[in-house]
N, C-alpha and C. Protein backbone atom coordinates (compact mmCIF):
# COMPACT_ATOMS: atom_id res chain seq x y z
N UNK A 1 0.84 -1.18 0.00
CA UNK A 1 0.00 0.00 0.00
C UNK A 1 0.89 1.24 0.00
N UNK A 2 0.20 2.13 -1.08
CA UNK A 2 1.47 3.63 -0.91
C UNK A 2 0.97 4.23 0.56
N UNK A 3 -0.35 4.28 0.79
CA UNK A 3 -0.61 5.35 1.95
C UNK A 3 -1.16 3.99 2.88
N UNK A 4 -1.20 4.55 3.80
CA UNK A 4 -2.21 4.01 5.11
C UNK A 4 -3.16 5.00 5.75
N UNK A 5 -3.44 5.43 5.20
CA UNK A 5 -4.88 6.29 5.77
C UNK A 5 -6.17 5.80 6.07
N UNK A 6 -6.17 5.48 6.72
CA UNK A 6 -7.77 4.94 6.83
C UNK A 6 -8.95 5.72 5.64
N UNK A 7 -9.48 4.75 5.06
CA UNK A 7 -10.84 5.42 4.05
C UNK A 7 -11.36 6.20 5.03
N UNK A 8 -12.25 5.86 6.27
CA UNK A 8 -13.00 7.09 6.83
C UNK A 8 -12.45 8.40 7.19
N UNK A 9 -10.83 8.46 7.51
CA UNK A 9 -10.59 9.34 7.61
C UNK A 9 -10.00 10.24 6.37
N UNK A 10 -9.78 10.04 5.39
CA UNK A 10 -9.94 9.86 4.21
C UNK A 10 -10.99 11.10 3.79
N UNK A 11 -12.00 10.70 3.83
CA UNK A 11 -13.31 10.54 3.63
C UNK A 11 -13.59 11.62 5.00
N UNK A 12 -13.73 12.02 6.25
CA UNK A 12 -13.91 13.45 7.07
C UNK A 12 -13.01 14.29 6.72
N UNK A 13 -11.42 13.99 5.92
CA UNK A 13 -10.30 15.24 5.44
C UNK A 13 -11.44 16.36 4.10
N UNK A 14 -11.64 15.21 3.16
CA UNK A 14 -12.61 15.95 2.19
C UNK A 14 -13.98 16.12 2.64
N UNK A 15 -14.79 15.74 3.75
CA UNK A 15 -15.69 16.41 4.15
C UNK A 15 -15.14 18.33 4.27
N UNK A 16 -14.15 18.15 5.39
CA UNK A 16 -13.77 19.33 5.84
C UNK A 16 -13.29 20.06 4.74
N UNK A 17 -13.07 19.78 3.75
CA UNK A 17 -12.57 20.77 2.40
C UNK A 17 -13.74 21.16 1.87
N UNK A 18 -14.56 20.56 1.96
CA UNK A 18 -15.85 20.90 1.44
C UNK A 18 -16.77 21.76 2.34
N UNK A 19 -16.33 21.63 3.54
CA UNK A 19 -17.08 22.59 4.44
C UNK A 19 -16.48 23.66 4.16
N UNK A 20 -15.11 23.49 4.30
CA UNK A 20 -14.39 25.09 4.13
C UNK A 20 -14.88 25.91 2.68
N UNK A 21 -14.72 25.30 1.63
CA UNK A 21 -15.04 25.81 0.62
C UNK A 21 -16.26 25.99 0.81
N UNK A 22 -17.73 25.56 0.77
CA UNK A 22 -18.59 26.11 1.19
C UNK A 22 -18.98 27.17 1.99
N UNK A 23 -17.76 27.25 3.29
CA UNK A 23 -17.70 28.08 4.01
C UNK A 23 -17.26 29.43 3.25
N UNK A 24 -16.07 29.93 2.48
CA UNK A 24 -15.58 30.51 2.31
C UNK A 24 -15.52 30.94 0.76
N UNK A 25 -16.38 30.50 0.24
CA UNK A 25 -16.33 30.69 -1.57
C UNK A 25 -17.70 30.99 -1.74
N UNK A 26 -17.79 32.41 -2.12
CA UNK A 26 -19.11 33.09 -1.74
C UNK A 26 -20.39 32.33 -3.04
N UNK A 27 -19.33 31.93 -4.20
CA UNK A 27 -20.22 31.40 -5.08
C UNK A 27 -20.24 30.22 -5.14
N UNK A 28 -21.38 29.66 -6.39
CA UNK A 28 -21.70 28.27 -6.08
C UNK A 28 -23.00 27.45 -5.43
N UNK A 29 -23.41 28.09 -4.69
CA UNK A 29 -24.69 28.02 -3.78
C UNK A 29 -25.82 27.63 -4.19
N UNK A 30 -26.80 26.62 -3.83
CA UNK A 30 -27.88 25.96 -5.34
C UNK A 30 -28.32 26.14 -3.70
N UNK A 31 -29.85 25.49 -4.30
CA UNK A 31 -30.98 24.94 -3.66
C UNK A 31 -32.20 24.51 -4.47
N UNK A 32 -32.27 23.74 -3.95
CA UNK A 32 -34.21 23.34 -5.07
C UNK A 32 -34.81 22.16 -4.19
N UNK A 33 -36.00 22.38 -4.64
CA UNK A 33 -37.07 21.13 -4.38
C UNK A 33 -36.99 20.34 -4.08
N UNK A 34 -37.01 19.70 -3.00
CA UNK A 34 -36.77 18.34 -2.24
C UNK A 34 -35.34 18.18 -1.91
N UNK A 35 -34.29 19.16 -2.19
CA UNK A 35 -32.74 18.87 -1.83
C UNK A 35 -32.92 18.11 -0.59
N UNK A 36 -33.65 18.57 0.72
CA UNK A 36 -33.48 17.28 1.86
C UNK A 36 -33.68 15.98 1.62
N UNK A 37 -34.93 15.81 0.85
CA UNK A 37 -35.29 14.67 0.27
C UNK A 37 -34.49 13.82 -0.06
N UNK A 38 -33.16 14.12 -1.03
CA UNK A 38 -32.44 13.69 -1.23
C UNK A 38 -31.54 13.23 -0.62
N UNK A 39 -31.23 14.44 0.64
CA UNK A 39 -29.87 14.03 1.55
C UNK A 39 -30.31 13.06 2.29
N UNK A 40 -31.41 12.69 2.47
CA UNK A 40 -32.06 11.65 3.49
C UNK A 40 -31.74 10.64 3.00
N UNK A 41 -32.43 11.04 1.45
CA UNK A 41 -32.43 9.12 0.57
C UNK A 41 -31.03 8.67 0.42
N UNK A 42 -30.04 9.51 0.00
CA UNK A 42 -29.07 9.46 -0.22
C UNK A 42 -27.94 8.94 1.02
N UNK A 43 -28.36 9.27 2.38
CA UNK A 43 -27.66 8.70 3.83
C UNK A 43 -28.02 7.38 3.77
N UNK A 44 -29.41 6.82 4.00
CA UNK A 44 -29.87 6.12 3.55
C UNK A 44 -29.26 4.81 2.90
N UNK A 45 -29.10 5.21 1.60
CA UNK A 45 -28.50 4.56 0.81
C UNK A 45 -27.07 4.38 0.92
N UNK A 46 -26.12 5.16 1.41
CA UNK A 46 -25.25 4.89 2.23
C UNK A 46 -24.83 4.40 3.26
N UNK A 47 -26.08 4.37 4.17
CA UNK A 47 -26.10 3.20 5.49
C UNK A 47 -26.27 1.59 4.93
N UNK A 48 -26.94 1.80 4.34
CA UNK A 48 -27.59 0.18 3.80
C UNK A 48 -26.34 -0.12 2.92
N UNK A 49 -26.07 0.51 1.74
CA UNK A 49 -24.75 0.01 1.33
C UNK A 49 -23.47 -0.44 1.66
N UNK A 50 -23.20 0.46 2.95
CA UNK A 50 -21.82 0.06 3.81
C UNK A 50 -22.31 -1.01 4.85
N UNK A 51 -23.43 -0.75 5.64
CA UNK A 51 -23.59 -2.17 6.58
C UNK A 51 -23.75 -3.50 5.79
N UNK A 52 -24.15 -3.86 4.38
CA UNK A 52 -24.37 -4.75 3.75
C UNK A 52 -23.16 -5.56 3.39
N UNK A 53 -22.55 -3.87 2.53
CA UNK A 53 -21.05 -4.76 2.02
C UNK A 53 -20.32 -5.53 3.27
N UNK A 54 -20.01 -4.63 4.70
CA UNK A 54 -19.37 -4.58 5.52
C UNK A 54 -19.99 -6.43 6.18
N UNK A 55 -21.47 -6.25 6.25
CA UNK A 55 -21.33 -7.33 6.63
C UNK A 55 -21.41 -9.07 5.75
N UNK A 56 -20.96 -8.75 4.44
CA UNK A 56 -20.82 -9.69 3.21
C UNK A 56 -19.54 -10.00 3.74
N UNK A 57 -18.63 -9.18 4.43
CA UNK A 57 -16.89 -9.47 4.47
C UNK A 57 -17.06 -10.48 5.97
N UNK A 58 -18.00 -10.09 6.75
CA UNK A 58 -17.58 -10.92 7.81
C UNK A 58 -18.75 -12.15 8.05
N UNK A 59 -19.38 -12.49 6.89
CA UNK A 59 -20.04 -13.76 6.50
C UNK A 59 -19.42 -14.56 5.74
N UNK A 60 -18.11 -13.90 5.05
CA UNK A 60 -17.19 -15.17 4.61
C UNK A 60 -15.79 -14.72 5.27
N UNK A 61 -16.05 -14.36 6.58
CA UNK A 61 -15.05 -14.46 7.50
C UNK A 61 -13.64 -14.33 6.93
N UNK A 62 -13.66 -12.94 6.02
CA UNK A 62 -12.57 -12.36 5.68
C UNK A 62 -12.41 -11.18 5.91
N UNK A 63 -11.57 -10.31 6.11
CA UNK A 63 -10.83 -8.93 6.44
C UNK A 63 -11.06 -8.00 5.86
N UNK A 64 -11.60 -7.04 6.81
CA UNK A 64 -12.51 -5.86 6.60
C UNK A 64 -11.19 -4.82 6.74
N UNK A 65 -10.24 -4.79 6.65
CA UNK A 65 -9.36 -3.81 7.41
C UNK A 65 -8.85 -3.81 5.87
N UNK A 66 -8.71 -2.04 5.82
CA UNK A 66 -8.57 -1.64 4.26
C UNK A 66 -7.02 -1.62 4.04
N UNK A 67 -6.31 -1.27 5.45
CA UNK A 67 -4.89 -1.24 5.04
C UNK A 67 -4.21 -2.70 5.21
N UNK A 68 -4.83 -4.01 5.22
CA UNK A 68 -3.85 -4.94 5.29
C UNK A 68 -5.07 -5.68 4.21
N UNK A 69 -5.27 -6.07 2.81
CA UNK A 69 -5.87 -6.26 2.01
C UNK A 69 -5.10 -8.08 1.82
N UNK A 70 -3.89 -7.86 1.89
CA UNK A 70 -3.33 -9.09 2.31
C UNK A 70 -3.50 -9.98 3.32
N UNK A 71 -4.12 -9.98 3.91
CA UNK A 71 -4.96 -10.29 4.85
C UNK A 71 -6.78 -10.97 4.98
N UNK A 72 -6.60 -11.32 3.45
CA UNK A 72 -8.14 -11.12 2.83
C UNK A 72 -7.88 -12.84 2.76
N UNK A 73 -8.94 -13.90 3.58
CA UNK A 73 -8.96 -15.23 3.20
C UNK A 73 -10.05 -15.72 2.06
N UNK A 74 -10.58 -14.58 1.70
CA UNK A 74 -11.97 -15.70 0.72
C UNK A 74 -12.22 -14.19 -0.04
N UNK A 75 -12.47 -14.46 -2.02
CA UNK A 75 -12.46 -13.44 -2.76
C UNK A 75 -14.31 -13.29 -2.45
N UNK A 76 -14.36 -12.07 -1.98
CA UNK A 76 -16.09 -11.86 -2.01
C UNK A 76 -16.67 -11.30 -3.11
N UNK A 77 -18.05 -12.15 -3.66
CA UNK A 77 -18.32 -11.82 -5.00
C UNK A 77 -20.16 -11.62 -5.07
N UNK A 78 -20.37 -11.95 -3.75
CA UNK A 78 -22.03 -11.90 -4.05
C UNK A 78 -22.47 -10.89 -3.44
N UNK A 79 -23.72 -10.58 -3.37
CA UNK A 79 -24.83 -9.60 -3.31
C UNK A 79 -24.53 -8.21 -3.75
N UNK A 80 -23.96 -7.53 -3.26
CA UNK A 80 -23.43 -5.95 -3.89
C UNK A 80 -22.38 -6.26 -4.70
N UNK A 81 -21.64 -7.01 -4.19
CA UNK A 81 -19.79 -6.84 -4.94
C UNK A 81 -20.38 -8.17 -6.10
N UNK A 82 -21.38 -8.19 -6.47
CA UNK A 82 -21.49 -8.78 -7.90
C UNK A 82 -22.12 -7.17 -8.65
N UNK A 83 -22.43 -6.06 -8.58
CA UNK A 83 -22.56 -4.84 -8.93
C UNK A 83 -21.59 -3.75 -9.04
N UNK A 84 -20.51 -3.79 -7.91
CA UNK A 84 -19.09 -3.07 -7.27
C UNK A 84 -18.50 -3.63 -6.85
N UNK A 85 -17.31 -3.21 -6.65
CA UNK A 85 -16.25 -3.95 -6.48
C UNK A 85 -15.53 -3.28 -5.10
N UNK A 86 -16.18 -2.13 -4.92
CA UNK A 86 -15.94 -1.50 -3.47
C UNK A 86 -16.73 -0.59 -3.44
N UNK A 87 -17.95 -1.79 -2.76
CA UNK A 87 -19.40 -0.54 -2.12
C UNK A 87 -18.86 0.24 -0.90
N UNK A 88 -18.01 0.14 0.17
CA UNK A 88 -17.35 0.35 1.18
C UNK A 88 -16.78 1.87 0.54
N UNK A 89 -16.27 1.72 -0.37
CA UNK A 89 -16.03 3.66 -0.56
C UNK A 89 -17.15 3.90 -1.34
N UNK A 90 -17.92 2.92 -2.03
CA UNK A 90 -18.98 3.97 -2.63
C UNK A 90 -19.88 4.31 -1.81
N UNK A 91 -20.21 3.61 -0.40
CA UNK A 91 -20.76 4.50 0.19
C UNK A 91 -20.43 5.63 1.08
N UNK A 92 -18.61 5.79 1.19
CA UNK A 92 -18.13 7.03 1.72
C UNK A 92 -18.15 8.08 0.59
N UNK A 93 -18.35 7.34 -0.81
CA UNK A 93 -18.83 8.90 -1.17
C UNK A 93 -20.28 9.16 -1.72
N UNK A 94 -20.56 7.99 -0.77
CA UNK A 94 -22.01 8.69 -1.09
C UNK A 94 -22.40 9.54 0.15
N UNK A 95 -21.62 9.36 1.30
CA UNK A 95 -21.89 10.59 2.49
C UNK A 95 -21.05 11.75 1.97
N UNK A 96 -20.28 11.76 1.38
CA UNK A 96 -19.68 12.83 0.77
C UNK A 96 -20.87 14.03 -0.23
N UNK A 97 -21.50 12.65 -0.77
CA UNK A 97 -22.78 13.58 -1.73
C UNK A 97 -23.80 14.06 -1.01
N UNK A 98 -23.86 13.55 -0.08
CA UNK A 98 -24.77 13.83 0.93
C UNK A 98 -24.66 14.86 1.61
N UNK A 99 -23.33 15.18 1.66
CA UNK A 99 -22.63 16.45 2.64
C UNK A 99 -22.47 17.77 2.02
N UNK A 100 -22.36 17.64 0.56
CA UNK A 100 -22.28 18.79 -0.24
C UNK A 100 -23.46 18.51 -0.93
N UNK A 101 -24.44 17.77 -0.73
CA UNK A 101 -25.90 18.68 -0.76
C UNK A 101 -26.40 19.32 0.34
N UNK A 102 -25.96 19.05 1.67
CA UNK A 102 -25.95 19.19 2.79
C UNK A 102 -25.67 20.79 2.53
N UNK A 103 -24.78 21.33 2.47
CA UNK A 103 -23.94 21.91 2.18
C UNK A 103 -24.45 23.40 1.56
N UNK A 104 -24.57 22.61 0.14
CA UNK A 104 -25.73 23.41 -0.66
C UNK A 104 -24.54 24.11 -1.87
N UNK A 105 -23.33 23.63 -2.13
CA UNK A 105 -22.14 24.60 -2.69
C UNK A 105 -21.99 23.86 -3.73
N UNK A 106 -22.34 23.87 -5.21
CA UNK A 106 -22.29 23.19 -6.60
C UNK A 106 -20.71 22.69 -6.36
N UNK A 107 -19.52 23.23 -5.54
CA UNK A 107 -18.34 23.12 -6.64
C UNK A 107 -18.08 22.05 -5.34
N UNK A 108 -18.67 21.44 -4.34
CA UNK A 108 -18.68 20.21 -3.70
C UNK A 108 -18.58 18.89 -4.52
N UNK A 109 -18.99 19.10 -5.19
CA UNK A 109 -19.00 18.26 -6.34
C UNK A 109 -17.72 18.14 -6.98
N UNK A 110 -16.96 19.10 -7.04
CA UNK A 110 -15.42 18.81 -7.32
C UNK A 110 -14.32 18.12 -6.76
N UNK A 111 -14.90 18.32 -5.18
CA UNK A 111 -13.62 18.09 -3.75
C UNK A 111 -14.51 16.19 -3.88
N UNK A 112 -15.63 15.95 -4.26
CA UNK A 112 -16.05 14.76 -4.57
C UNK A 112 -15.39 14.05 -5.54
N UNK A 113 -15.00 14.38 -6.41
CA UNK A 113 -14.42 13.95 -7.54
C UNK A 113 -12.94 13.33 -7.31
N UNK A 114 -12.52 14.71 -6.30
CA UNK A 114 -10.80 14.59 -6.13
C UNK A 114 -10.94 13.38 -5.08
N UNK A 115 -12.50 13.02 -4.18
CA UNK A 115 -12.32 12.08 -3.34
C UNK A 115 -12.06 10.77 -4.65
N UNK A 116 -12.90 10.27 -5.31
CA UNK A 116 -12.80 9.15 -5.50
C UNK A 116 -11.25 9.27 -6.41
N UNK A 117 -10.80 10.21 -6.87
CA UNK A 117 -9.31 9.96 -7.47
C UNK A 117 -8.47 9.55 -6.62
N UNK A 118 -8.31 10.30 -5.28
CA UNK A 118 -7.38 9.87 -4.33
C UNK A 118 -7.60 8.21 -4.20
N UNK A 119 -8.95 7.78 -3.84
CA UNK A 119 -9.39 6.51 -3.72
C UNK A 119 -8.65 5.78 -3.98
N UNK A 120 -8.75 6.31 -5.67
CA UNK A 120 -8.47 4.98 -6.66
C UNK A 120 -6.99 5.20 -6.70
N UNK A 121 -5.86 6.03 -6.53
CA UNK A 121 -4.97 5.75 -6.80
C UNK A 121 -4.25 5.42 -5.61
N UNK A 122 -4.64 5.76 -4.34
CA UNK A 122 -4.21 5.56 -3.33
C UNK A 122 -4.63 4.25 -2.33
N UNK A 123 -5.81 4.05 -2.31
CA UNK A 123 -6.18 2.65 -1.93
C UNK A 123 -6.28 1.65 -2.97
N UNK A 124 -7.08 2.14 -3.80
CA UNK A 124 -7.78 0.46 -4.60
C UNK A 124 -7.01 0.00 -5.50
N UNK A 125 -6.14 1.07 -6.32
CA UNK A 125 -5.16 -0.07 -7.01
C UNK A 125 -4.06 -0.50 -6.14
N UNK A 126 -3.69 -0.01 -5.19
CA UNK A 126 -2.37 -0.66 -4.35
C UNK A 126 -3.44 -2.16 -3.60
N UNK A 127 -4.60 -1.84 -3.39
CA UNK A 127 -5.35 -3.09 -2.75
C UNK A 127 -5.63 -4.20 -3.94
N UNK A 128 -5.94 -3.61 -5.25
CA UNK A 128 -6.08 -4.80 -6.08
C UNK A 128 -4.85 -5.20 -6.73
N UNK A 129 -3.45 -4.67 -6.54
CA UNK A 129 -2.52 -5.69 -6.51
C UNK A 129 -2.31 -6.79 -5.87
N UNK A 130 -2.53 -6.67 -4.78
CA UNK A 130 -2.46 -7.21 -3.37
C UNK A 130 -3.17 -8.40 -3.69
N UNK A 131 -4.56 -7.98 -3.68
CA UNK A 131 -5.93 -9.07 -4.34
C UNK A 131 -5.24 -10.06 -5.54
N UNK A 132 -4.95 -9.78 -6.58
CA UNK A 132 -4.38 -10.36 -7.69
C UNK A 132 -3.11 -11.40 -7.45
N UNK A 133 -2.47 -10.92 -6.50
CA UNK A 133 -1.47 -11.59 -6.24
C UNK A 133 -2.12 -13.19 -5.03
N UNK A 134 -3.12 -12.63 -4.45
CA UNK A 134 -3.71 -13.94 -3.41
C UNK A 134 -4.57 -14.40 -4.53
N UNK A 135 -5.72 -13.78 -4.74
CA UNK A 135 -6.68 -14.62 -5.92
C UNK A 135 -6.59 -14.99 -7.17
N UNK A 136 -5.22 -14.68 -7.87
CA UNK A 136 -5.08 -14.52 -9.30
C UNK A 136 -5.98 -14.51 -10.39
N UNK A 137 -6.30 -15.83 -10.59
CA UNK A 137 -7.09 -16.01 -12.36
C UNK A 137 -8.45 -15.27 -11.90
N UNK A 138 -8.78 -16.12 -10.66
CA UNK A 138 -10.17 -15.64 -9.93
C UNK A 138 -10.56 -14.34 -9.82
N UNK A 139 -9.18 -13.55 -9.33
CA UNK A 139 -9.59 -11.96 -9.03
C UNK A 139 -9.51 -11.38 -10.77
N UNK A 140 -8.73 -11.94 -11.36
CA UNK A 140 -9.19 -11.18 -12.66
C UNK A 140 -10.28 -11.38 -13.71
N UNK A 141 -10.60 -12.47 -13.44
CA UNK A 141 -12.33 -12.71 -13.55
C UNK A 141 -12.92 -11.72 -13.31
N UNK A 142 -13.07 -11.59 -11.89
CA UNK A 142 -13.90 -11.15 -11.15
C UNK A 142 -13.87 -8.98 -11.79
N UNK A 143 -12.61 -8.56 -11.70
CA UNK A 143 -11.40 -7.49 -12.75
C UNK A 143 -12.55 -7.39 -13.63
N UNK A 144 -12.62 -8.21 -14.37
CA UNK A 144 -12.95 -8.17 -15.86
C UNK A 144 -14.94 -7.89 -16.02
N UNK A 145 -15.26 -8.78 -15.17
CA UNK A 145 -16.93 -8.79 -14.62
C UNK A 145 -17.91 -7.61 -14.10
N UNK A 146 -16.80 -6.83 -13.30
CA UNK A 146 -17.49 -5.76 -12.49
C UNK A 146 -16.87 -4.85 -12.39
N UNK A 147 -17.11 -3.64 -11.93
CA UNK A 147 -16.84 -2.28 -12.38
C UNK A 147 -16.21 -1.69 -10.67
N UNK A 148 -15.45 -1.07 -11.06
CA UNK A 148 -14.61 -0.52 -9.97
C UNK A 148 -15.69 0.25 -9.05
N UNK A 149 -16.36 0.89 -9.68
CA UNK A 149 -17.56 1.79 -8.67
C UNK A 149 -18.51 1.70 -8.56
N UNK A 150 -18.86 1.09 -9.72
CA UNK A 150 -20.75 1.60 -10.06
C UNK A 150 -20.85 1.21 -11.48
């Protein structure tokens, strides 16, 4: 792994960039029709997504811990992670979307963007080396089947 950062904390660094910028960048500012609506459905859908995936990892009694991926005894492939391949950050940024609708600041949507880049270059490909090297043919199956996010 290049970094060891924990995803959640990860994931409250770009909350707080997004507060600040919201805070401090006079433009940008939306609102419309049902925006709560959304932040609700949208938490929501982020609770259910992370307790699901989270608990798919410890029904085949393999390793939930993002910085030791080597550490992973069984490749998990059913219920969500036959859709994604890491609902576990898609639902940290889906509290992320949640937060800059929260928020109410269009360019939240940017410091969102830079989240899932960091993601991907900082966790998930140093983790799907890792993966490839324990699961091989299997994990690139699996590579080839389903989509990194969504």
């Amino acid at each position: 792994m290049r970094l060891k950062i924990p995803p959640v904390l990860v994931m409250l660094i770009f909350a707080l960039l997004m507060y600040l910028l919201a805070t401090f960048l006079p433009v940008g500012c939306f609102d419309f029709f049902g925006r709560i609506f959304f932040v609700y459905l949208f938490l929501l859908g982020a609770l259910v997504l992370g307790t699901s995936s989270v608990f798919k990892f410890y029904n085949a009694r393999t390793s939930v811990d993002p910085a030791k991926p080597n550490k992973a005894s069984h490749l998990v492939t059913q219920g969500i992670y036959r859709y994604s391949r890491n609902p576990m950050y898609l639902a940290l940024l889906l509290v992320l979307i949640v937060w800059g609708l929260w928020l109410g600041n269009a360019f939240n949507a940017l410091i969102a963007a830079g989240f899932v880049s960091y993601m991907n270059k900082f966790q998930i490909i140093p983790e799907e080396q890792v993966l490839m090297g324990l699961f091989g043919k299997a994990y690139q199956k699996y590579l080839n089947e389903v989509r990194r996010w969504f």
